[in-house]
N, C-alpha and C. Protein backbone atom coordinates (compact mmCIF):
# COMPACT_ATOMS: atom_id res chain seq x y z
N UNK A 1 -18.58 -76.73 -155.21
CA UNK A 1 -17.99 -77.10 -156.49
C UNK A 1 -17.82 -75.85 -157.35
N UNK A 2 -16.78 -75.83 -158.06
CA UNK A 2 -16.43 -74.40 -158.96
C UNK A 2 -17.52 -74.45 -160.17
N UNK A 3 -17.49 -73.41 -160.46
CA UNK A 3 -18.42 -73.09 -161.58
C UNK A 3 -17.52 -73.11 -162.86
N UNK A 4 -16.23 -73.38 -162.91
CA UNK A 4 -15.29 -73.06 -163.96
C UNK A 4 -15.09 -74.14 -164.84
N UNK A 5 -15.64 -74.41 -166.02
CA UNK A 5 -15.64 -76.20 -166.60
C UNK A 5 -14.09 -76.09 -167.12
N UNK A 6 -13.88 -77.29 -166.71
CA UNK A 6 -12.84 -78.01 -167.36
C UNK A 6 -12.16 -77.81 -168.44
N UNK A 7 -10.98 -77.14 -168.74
CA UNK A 7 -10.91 -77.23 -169.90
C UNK A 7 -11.06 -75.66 -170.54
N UNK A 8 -11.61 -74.42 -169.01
CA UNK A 8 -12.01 -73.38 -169.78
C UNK A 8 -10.53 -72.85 -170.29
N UNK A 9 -10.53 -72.29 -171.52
CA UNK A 9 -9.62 -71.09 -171.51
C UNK A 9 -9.10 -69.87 -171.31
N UNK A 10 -10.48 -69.21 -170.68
CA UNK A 10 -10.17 -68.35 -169.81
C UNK A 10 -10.82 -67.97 -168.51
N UNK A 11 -10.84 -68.21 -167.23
CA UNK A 11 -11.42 -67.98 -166.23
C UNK A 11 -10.87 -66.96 -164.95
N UNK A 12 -11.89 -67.04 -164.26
CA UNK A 12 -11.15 -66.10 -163.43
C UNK A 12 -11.94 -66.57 -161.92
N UNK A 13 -10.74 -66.48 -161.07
CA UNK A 13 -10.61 -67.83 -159.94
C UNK A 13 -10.17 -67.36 -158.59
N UNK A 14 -10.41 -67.20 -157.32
CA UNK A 14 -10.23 -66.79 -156.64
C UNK A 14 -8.46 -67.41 -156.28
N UNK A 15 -7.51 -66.93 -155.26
CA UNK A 15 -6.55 -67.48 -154.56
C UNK A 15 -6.45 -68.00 -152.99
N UNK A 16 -6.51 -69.04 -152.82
CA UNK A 16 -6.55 -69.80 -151.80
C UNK A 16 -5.44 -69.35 -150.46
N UNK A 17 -5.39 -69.18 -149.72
CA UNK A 17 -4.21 -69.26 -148.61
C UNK A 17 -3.38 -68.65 -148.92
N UNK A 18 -3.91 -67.35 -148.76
CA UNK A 18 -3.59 -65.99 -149.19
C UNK A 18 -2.90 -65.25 -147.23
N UNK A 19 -3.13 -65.81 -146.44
CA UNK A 19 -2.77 -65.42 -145.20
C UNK A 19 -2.29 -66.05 -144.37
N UNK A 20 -1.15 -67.09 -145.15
CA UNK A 20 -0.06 -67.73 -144.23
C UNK A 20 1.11 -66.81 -144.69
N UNK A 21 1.72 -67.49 -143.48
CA UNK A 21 3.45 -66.65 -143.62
C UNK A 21 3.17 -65.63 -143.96
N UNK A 22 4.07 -65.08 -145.06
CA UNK A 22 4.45 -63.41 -145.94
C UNK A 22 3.27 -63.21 -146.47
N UNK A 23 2.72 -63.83 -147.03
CA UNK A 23 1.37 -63.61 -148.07
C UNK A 23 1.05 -63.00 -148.34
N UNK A 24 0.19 -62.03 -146.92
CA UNK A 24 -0.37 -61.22 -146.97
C UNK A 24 0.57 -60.04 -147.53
N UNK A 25 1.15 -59.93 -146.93
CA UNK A 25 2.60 -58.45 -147.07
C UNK A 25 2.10 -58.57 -149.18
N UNK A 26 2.61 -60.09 -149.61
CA UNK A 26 2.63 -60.24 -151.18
C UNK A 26 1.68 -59.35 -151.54
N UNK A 27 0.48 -60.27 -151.17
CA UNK A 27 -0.68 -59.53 -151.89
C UNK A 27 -0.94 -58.44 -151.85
N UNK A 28 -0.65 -57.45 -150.53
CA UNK A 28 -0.80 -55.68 -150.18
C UNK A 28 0.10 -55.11 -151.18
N UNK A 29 0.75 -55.78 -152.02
CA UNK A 29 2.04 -55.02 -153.17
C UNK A 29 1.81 -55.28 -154.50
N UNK A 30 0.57 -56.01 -154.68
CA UNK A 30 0.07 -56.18 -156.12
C UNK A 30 -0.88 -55.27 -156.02
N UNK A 31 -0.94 -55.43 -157.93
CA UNK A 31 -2.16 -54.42 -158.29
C UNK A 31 -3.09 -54.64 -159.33
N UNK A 32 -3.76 -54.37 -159.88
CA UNK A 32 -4.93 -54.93 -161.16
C UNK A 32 -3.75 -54.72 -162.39
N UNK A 33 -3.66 -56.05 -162.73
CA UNK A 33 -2.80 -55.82 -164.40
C UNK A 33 -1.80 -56.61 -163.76
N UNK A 34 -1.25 -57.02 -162.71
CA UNK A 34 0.10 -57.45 -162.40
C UNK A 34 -0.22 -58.69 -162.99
N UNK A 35 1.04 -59.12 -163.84
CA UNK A 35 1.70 -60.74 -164.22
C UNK A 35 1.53 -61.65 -162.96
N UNK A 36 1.27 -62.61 -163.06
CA UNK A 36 1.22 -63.42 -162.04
C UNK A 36 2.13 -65.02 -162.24
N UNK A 37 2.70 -65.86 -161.92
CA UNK A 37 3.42 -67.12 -162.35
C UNK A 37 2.62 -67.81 -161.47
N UNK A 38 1.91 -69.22 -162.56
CA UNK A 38 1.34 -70.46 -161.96
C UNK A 38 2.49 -71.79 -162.47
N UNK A 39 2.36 -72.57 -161.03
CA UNK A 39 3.29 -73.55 -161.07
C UNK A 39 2.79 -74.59 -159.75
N UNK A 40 2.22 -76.03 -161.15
CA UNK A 40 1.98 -77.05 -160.50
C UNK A 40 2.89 -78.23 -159.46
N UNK A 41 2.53 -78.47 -158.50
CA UNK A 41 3.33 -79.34 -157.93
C UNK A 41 3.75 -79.97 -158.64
N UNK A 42 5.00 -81.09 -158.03
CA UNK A 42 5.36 -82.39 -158.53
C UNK A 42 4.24 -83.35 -159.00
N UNK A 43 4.95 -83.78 -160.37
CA UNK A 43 3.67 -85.08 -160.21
C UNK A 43 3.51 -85.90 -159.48
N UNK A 44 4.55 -86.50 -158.67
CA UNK A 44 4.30 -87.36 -157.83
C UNK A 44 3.34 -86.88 -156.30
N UNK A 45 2.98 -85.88 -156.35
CA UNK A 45 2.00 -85.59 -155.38
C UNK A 45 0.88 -86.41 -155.39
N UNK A 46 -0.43 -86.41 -154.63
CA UNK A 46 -1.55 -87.35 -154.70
C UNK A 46 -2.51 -86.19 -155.29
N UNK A 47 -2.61 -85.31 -154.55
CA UNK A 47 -3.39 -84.02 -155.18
C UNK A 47 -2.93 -82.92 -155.31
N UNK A 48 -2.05 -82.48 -156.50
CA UNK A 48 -1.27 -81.32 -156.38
C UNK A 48 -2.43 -80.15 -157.01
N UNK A 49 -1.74 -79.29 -156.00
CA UNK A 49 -1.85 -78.06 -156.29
C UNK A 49 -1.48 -76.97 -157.80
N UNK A 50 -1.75 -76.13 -157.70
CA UNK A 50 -0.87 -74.90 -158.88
C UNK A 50 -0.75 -74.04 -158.02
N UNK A 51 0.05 -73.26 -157.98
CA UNK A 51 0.37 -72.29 -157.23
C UNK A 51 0.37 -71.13 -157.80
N UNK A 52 0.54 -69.83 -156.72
CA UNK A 52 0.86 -68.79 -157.79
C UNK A 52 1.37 -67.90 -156.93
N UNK A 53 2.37 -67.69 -158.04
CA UNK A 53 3.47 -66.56 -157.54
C UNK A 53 3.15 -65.12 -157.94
N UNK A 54 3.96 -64.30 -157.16
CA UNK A 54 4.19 -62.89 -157.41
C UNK A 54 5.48 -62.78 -158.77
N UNK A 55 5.72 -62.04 -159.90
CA UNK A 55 6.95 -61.89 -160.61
C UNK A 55 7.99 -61.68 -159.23
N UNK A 56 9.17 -62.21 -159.23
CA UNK A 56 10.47 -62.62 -158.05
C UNK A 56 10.15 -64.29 -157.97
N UNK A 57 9.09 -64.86 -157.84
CA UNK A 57 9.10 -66.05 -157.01
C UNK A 57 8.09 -66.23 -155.71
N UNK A 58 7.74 -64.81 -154.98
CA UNK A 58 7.05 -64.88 -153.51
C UNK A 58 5.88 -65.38 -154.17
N UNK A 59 5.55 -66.90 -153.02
CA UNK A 59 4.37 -67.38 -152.87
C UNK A 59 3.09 -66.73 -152.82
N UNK A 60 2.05 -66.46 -153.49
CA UNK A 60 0.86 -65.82 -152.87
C UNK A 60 -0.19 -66.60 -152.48
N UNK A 61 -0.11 -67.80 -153.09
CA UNK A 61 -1.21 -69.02 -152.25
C UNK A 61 -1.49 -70.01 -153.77
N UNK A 62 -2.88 -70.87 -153.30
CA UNK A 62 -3.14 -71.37 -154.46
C UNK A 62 -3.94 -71.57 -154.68
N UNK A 63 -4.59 -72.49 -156.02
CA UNK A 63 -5.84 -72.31 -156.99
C UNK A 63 -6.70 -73.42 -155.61
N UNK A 64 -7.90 -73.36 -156.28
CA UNK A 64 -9.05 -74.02 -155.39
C UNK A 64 -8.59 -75.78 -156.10
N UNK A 65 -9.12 -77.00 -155.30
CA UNK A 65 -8.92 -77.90 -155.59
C UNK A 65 -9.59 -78.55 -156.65
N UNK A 66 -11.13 -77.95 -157.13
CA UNK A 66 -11.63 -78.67 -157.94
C UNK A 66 -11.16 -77.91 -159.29
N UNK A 67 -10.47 -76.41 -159.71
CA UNK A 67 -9.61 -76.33 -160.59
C UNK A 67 -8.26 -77.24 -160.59
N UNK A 68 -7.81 -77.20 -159.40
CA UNK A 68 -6.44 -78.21 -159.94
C UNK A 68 -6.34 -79.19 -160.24
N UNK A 69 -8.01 -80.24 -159.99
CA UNK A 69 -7.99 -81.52 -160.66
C UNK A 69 -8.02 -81.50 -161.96
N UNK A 70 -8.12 -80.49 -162.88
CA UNK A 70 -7.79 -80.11 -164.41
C UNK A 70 -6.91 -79.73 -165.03
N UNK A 71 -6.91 -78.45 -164.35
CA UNK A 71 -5.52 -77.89 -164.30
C UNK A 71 -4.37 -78.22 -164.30
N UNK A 72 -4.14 -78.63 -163.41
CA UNK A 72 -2.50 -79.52 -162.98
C UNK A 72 -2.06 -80.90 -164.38
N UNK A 73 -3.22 -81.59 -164.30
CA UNK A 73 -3.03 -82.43 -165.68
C UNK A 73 -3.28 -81.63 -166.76
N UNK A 74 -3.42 -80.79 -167.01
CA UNK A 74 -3.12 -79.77 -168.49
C UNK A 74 -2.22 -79.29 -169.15
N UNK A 75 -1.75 -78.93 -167.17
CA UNK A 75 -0.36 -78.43 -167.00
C UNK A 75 0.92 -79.54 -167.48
N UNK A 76 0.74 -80.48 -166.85
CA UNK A 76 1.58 -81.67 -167.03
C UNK A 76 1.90 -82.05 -168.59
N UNK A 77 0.35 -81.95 -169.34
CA UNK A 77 0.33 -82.16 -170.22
C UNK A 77 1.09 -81.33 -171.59
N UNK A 78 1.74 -80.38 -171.09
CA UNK A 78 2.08 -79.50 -172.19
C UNK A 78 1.16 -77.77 -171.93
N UNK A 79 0.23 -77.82 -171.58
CA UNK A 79 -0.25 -76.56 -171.57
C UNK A 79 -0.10 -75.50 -170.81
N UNK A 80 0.15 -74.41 -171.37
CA UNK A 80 0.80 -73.26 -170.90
C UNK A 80 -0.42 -72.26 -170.26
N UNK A 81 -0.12 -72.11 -169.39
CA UNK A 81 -1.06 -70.68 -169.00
C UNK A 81 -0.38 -69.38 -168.10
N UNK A 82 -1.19 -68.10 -168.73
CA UNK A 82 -0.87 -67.10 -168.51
C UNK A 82 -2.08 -66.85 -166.97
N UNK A 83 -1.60 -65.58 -165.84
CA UNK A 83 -2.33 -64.87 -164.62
C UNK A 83 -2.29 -63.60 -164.97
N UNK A 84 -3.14 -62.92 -164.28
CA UNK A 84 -3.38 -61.40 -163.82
C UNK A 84 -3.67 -61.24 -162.86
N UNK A 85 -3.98 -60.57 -161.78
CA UNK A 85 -4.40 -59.56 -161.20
C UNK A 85 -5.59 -59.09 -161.33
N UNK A 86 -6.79 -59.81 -161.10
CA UNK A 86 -8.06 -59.22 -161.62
C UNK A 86 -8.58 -58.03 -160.42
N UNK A 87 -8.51 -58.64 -159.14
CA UNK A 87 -9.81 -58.05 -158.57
C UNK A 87 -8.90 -58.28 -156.79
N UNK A 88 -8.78 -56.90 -156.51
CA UNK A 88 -7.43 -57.34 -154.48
C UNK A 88 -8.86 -56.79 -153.95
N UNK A 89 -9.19 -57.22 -152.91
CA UNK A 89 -9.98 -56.65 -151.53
C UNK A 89 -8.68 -56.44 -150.59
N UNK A 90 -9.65 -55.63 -149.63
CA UNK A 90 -8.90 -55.13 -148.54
C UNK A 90 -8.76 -56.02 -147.62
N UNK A 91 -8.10 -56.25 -146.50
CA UNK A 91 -8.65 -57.22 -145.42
C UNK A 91 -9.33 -57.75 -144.68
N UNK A 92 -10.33 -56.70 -144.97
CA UNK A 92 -12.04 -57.03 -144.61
C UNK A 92 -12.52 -58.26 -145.47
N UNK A 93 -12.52 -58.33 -146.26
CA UNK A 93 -12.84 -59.36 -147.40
C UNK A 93 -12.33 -60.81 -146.82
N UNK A 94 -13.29 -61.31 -146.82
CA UNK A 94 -12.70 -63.32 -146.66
C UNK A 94 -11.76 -63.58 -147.49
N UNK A 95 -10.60 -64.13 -146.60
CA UNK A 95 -9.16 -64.19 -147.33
C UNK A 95 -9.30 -65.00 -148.63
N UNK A 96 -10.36 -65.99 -148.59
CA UNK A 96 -10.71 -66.85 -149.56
C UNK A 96 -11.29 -66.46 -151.21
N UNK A 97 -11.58 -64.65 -150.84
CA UNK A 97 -11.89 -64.22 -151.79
C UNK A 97 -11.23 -63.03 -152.14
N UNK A 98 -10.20 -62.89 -151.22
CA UNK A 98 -9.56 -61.46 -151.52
C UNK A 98 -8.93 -60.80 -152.68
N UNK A 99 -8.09 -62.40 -153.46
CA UNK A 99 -7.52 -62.27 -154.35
C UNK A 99 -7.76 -63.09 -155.82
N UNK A 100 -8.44 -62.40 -156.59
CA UNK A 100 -9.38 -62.76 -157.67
C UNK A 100 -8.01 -62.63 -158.67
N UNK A 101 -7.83 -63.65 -159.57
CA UNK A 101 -6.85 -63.71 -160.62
C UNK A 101 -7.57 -64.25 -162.37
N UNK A 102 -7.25 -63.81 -163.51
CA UNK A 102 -7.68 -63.95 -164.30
C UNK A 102 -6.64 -65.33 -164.96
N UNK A 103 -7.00 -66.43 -165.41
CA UNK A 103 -6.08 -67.24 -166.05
C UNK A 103 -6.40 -67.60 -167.31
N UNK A 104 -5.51 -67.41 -168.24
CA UNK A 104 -5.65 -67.51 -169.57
C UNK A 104 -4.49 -68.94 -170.47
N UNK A 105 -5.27 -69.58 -171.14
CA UNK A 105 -4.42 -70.56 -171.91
C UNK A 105 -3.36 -69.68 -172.79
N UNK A 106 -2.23 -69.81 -172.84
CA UNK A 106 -1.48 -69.15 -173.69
C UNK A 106 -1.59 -69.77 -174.86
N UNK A 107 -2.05 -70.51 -175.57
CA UNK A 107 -2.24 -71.07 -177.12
C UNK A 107 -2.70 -70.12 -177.98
């Protein structure tokens, strides 16, 4: 279970499925400070995701599930949030933790 309560306004969250398809290539081209774009599934999903992009659009993976059960309805709800670039490991690092992102409520 995440340690991140509900509701925080600013946390910082690992990226999920970071090493399908291109991904990886994505993530080897970011850097600490890079903009990042989060974007929740459809609502009509059963358990959507947020995703997060590279600035262009390229997929880099997505948030853990027990953030997006908040998240995503926050999102829905009107609330805006800003990414960064907190923290890249190399490929040694468990893909699960490679890519550390900072997310901030834009309010």
């Amino acid at each position: 279970m995440s340690s991140i309560l509900p509701g925080a306004r600013e946390f910082l969250t690992p990226v999920y499925g970071t090493v399908f398809g291109q991904r990886t290539k994505v993530v080897h081209r970011l850097k600490e400070g890079d903009p990042l774009i989060l974007v929740p599934d459809p609502p009509e999903i059963d358990q959507p995701n947020v995703w997060v992009h590279a600035r262009g659009g390229d997929v880099i993976g997505h948030l853990s599930p027990d953030v997006n059960s908040w998240l995503v309805p926050s999102m829905f709800g009107g609330e805006r949030y800003t990414a960064e670039v907190s923290r890249i490991g190399g490929d040694d690092v468990a893909s699960w933790k490679r890519l550390v992102i900072t997310v901030r409520s834009a309010r």
